[in-house]
Protein backbone atom coordinates (compact mmCIF):
# COMPACT_ATOMS: atom_id res chain seq x y z
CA UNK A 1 -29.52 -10.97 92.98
CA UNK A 2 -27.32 -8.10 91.36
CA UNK A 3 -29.12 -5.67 93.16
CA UNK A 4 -28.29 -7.24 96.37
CA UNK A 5 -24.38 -7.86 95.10
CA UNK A 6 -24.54 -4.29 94.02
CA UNK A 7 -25.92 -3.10 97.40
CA UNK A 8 -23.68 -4.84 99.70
CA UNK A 9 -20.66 -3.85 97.60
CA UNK A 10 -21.43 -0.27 97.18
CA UNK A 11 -22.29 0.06 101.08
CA UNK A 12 -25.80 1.13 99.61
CA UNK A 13 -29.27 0.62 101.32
CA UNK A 14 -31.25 -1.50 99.62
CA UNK A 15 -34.90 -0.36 99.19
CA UNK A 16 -37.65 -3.17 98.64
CA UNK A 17 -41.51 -3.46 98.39
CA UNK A 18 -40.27 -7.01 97.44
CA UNK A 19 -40.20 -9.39 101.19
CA UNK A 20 -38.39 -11.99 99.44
CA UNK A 21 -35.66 -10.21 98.30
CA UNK A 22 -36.09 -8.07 101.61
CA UNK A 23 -35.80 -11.63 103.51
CA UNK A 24 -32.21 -12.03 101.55
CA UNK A 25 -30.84 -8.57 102.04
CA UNK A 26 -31.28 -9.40 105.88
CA UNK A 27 -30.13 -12.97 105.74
CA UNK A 28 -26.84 -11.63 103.65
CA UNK A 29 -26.06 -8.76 106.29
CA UNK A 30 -26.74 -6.06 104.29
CA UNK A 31 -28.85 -2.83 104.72
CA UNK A 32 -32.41 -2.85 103.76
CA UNK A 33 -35.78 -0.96 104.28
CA UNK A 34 -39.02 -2.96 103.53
CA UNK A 35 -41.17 -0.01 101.64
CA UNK A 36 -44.72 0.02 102.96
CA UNK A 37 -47.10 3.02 102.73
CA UNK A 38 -50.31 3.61 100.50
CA UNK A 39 -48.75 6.93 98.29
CA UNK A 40 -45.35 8.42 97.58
CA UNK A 41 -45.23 10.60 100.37
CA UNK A 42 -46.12 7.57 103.03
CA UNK A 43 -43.41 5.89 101.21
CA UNK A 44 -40.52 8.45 101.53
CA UNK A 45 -41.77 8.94 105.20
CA UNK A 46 -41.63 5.52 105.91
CA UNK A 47 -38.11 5.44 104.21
CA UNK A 48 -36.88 8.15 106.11
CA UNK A 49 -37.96 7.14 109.44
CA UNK A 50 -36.41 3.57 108.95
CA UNK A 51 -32.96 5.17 108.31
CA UNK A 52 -33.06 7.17 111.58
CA UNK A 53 -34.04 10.43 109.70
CA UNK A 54 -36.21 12.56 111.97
CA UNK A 55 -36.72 15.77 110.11
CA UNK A 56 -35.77 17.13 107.18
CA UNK A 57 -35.28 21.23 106.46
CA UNK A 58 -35.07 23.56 103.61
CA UNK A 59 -31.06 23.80 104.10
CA UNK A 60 -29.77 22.93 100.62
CA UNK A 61 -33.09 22.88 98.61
CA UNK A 62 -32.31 24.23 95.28
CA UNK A 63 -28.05 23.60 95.79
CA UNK A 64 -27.91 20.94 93.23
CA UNK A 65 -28.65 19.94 90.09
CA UNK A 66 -31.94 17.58 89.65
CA UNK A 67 -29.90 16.24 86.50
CA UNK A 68 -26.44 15.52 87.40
CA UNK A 69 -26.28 16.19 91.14
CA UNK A 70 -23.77 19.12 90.49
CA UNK A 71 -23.72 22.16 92.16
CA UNK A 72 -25.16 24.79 91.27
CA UNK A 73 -23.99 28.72 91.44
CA UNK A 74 -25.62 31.87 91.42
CA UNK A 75 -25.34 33.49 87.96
CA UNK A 76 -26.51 37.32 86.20
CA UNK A 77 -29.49 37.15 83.83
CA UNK A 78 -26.71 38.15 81.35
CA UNK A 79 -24.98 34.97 81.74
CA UNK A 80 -27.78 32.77 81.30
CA UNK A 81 -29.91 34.35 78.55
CA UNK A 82 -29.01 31.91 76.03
CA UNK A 83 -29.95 28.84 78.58
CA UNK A 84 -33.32 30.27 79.49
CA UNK A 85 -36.95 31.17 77.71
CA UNK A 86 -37.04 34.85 76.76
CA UNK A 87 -40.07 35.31 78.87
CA UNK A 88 -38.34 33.61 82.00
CA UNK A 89 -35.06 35.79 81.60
CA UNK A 90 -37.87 38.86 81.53
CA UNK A 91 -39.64 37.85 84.48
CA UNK A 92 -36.79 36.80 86.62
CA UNK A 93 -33.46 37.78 88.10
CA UNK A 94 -32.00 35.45 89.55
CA UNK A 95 -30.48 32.23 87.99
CA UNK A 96 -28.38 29.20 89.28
CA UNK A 97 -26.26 27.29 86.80
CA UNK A 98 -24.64 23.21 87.50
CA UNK A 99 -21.23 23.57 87.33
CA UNK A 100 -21.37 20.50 85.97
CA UNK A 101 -23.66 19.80 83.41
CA UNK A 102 -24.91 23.72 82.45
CA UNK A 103 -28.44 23.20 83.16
CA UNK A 104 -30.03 26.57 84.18
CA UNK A 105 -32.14 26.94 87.47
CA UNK A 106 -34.58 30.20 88.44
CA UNK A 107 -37.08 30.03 91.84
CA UNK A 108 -40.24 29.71 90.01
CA UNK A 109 -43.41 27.40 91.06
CA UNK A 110 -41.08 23.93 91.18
CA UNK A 111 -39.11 25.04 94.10
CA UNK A 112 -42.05 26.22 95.49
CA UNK A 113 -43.65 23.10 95.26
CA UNK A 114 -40.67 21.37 96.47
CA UNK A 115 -40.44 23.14 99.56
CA UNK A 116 -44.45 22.46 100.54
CA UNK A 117 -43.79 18.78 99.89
CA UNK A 118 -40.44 19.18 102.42
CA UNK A 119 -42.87 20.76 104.67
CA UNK A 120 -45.11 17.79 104.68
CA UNK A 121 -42.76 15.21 104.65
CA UNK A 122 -41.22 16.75 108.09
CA UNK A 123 -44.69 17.04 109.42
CA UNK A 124 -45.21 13.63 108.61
CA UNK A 125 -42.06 12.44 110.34
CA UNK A 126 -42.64 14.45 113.26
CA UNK A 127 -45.42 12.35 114.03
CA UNK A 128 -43.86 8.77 112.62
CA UNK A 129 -40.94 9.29 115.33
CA UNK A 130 -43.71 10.15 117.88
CA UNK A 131 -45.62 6.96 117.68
């Protein structure tokens, strides 16, 4: 049950595939989401929907760090050649670096993936708010 003390005192929703602990998280008045769905994407859908999400947009994809949640700024390819491969720093121009941890960023095919599956996901919700 430290996941549902944890919850309750960090004002967190708890996510559950688990109905027992599901039937607790209800009983002790805190906020829960049964998980359901076949895949990852159903999953996150499903998630989404249950927290009153609607949509979701590319606003902020690519602002913060996958690592450390820090923010990232734009940087020069001069001030990130030592963080990056010498064929990326060729190839690209423009970097983002977390303010927080140092981790360097450049739009290559991750982002682009990550915006297709933000695509889906809002197509997907579209039509899990519609029925």
């Amino acid at each position: 049950d430290e996941i549902l003390k944890t919850g309750i005192e960090q004002g967190r929703v708890i996510l559950t595939a688990d109905k027992e602990l599901f039937k607790r998280v209800v009983k002790a008045g805190a906020r829960g989401v049964l998980v359901s769905g076949s895949g990852e994407l159903e999953v996150l859908v499903h998630i989404l929907s249950k927290n009153g999400i609607s949509s979701v947009d590319l606003d902020g994809i690519g602002s913060r760090c996958s690592i450390c949640n820090g923010l990232l700024e734009e940087k020069r390819p001069d001030q990130v050649k030592n963080g990056v491969p010498r064929k990326v720093a060729e190839l690209h121009r423009e970097f983002y670096q977390c303010t927080t941890c140092r981790k360097v960023y450049w739009e290559g095919g991750h982002l682009t993936r990550i915006k297709a599956l933000v695509r889906s996901v809002d197509t997907l919700l579209g039509r899990a708010v519609a029925t």
